[in-house]
Structure formats: structure tokens, C-alpha cells
Protein backbone atom coordinates (compact mmCIF):
# COMPACT_ATOMS: atom_id res chain seq x y z
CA UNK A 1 17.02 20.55 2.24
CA UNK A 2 17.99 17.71 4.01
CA UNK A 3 20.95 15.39 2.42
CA UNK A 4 20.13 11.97 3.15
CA UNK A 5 22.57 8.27 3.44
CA UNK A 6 21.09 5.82 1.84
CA UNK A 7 19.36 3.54 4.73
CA UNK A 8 19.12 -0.41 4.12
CA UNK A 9 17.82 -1.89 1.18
CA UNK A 10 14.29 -1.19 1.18
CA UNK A 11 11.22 -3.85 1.45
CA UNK A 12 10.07 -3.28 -1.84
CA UNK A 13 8.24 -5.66 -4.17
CA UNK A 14 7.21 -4.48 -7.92
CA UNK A 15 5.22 -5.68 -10.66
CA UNK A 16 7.94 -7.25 -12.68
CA UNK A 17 6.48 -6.18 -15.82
CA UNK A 18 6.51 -2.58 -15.87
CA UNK A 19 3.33 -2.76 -17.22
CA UNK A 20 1.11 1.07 -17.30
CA UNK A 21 -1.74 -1.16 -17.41
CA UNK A 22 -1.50 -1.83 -13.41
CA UNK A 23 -3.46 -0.20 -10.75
CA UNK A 24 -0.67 -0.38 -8.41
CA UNK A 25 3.33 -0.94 -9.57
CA UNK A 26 3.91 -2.32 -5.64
CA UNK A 27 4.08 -2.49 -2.49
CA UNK A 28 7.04 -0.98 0.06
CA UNK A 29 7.15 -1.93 3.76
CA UNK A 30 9.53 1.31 5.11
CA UNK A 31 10.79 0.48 8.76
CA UNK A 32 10.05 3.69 10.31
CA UNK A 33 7.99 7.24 9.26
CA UNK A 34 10.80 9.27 9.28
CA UNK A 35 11.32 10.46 5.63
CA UNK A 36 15.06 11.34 5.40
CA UNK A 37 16.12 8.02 6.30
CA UNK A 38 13.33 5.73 4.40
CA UNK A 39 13.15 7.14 1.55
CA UNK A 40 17.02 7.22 -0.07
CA UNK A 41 16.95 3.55 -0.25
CA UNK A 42 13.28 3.76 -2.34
CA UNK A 43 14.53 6.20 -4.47
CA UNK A 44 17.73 4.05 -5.48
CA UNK A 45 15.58 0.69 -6.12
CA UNK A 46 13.03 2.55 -8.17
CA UNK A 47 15.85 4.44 -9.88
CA UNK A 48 17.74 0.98 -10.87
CA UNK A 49 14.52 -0.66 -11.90
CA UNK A 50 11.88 2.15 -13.97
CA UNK A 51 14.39 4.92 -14.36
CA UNK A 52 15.66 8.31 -12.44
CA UNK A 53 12.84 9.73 -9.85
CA UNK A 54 12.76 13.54 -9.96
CA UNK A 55 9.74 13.80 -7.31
CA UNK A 56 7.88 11.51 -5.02
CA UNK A 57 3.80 12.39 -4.01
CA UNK A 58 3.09 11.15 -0.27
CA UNK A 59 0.05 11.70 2.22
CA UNK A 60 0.49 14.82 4.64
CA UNK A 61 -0.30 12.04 7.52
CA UNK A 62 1.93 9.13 8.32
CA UNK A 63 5.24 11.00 8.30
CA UNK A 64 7.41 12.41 11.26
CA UNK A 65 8.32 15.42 9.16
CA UNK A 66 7.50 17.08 5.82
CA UNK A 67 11.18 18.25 4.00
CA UNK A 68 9.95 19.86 0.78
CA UNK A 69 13.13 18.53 -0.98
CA UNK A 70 15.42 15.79 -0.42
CA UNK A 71 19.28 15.13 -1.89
CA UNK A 72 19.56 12.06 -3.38
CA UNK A 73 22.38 10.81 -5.29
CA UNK A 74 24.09 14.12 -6.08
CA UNK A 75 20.33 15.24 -7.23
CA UNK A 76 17.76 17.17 -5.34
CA UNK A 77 14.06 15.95 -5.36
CA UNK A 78 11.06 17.52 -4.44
CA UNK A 79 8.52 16.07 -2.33
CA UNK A 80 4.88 16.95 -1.81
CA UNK A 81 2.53 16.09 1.07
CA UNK A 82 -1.29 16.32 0.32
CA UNK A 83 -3.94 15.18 2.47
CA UNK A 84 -5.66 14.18 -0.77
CA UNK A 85 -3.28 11.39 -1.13
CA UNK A 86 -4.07 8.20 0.92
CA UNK A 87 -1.76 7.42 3.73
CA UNK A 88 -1.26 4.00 1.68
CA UNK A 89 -0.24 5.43 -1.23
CA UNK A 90 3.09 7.11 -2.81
CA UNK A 91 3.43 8.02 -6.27
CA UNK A 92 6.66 8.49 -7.60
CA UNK A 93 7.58 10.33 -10.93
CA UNK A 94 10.21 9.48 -12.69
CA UNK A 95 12.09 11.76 -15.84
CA UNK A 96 10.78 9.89 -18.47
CA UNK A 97 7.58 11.23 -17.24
CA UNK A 98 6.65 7.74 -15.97
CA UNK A 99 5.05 7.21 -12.41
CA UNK A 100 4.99 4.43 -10.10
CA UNK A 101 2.37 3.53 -7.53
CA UNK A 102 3.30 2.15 -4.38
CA UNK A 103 1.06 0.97 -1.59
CA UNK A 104 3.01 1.86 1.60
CA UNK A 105 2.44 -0.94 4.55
CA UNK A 106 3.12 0.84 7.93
CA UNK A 107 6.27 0.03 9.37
CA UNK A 108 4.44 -1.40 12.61
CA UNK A 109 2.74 -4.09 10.74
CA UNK A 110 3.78 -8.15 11.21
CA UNK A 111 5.91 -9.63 8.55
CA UNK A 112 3.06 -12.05 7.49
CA UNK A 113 0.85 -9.15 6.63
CA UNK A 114 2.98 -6.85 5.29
CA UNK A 115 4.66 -9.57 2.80
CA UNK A 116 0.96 -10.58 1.70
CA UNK A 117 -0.18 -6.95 1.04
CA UNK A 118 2.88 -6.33 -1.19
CA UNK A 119 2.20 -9.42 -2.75
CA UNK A 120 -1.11 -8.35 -3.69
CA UNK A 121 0.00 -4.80 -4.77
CA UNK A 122 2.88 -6.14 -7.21
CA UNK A 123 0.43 -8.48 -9.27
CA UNK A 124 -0.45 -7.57 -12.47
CA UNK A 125 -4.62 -8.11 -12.09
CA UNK A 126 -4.56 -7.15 -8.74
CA UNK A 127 -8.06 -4.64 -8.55
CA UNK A 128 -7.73 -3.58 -5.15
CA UNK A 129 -6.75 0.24 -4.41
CA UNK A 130 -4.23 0.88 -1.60
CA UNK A 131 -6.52 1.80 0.67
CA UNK A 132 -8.11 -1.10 0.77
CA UNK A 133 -5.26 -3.89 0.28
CA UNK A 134 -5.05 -4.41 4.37
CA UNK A 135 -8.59 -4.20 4.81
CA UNK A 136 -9.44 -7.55 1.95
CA UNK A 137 -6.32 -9.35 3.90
CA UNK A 138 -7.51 -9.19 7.57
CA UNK A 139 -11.20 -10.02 6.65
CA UNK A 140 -12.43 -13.30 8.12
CA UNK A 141 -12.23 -16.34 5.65
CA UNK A 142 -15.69 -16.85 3.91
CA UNK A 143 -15.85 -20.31 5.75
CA UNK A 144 -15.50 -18.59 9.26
CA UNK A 145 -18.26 -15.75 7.92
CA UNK A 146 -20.61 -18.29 6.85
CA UNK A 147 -19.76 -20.12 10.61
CA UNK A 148 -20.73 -16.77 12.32
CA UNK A 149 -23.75 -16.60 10.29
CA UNK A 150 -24.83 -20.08 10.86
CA UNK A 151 -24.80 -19.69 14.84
CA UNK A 152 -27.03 -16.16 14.49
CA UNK A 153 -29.64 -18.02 12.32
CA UNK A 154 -28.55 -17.78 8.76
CA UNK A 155 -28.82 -20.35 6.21
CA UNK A 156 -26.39 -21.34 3.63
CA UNK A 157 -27.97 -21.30 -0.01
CA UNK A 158 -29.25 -24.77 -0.57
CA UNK A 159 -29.37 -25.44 3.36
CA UNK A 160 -33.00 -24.40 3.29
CA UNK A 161 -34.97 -21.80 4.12
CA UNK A 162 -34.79 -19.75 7.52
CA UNK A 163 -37.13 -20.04 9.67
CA UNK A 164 -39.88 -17.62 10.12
CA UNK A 165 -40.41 -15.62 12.83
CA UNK A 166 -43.36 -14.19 13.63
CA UNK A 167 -43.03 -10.54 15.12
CA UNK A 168 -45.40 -9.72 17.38
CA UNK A 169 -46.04 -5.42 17.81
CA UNK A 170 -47.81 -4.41 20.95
């Protein structure tokens, strides 16, 4: 079992409510994939903020290595990797039986992108899964959509109707 230091304060943004209600509690940016030193730091924020983790659910992919167990302020957590679990996600359990949902930004992503995603994730209404959080944010603006469809022959509603084209089949 590998006994960690605790590693910088984390990139972390939560809902600020603690509400059960949300489909995510958050977002967390780590800086690297290496387990033993990103994960300390998460433990300690999430600790201070919806009480004492005593295991933490990650993906099987995304991480350097897979330690079963990890020491964590003079406690010993267990940690298990499932390919079920999107690479996006980590759910973390703490001993009041709560659990908190993180979306997990890859460390390599820009600062822009990776502060908007955990924006998303830590509101309250948000109804976007992990999986799917960097996927709404790097789709084209509707206006620049509606531009591409314009120039291959789509019409706006109220811009008339497209032309027809007769098909000819020889």
C-alpha cells in the first residue's frame, strides 16, 4: 500500500450546496495520472468539505497505476478500478455513507476548458453526465452550425423553403 504526501491543493470545484439532488457534486482537474500523488490532495478537500472518504471508485483507464489501497491521513483507503466506470468519472464514498461525483478533466486539457467543464459539473441543474461535459463545450456555437449549414444549402426556419432538386436515376 502505497503512503502518499499530500501533493498541491487540488483543482477542485463543488456544488456548494451539498445537495443529493445533483447529477454531478463537481468537477477536479488533477495535473498528472499518477494516483499516489493526485489523489492525497482530493481526498483532504473532500474530507474538509462533505466529510471523511473511506474509498474512492475510478475507471481502470486513465491511470499510470492501479494501488488497491492508499494511506491517507493516518487512514488507509481502498480504491477500485472498473472499466464500467467512465474515464470522466470518480465517485468517492465517504463514512457517513455519502458519495460524491466528480467529473475528472484530463490533466492535458487548456485552462479555458478545463475551468468551464468544472463549472458546468459544480452547478446545481447542470443535466449533463461526465461523459459528455467536454463533448457539449467544444461543440460549434449554434450561430457557426447554422453558418455551415447555410453554405451546404440549408435554410433557416422562416428563411424559406429549400430549393428542390430534382434527382435524376439512370
Amino acid at each position: 500500500m502505497p503512503l502518499a504526501s499530500v501533493s498541491p491543493s487540488p483543482r477542485l470545484r463543488l456544488e456548494p450546496t451539498g445537495s443529493s439532488r445533483t447529477l454531478l457534486d463537481g468537477g477536479w482537474w488533477p495535473r498528472s495520472t499518477d494516483p499516489v500523488t493526485e489523489l492525497p490532495g482530493l481526498v483532504l478537500a473532500i474530507d474538509a468539505l462533505r466529510g471523511p472518504v473511506t474509498r474512492l471508485i475510478l475507471s481502470a483507464d486513465g491511470w499510470d497505476t492501479h494501488p488497491g489501497s492508499l494511506g491517507v491521513a493516518g487512514r488507509i483507503l481502498r480504491l477500485g478500478y472498473f472499466t464500467s466506470q467512465p474515464l470522466s468519472l470518480l465517485t468517492a464514498i465517504c463514512a457517513n455513507r455519502s458519495r460524491v461525483d466528480l467529473l475528472v478533466v484530463p490533466p492535458a486539457t487548456a485552462p479555458a476548458a478545463a475551468g468551464a467543464a468544472m463549472i458546468v459539473a459544480a452547478t446545481a441543474t447542470n443535466l449533463i453526465r461526465a461523459p459528455h461535459i467536454p463533448l457539449t463545450l467544444s461543440a460549434p456555437p449554434v450561430a457557426a452550425a447554422e453558418d455551415a449549414w447555410e453554405g451546404e444549402g440549408g435554410h433557416l426556419a422562416g428563411s424559406g423553403p429549400a430549393p428542390l432538386r430534382r434527382q435524376v436515376i439512370r
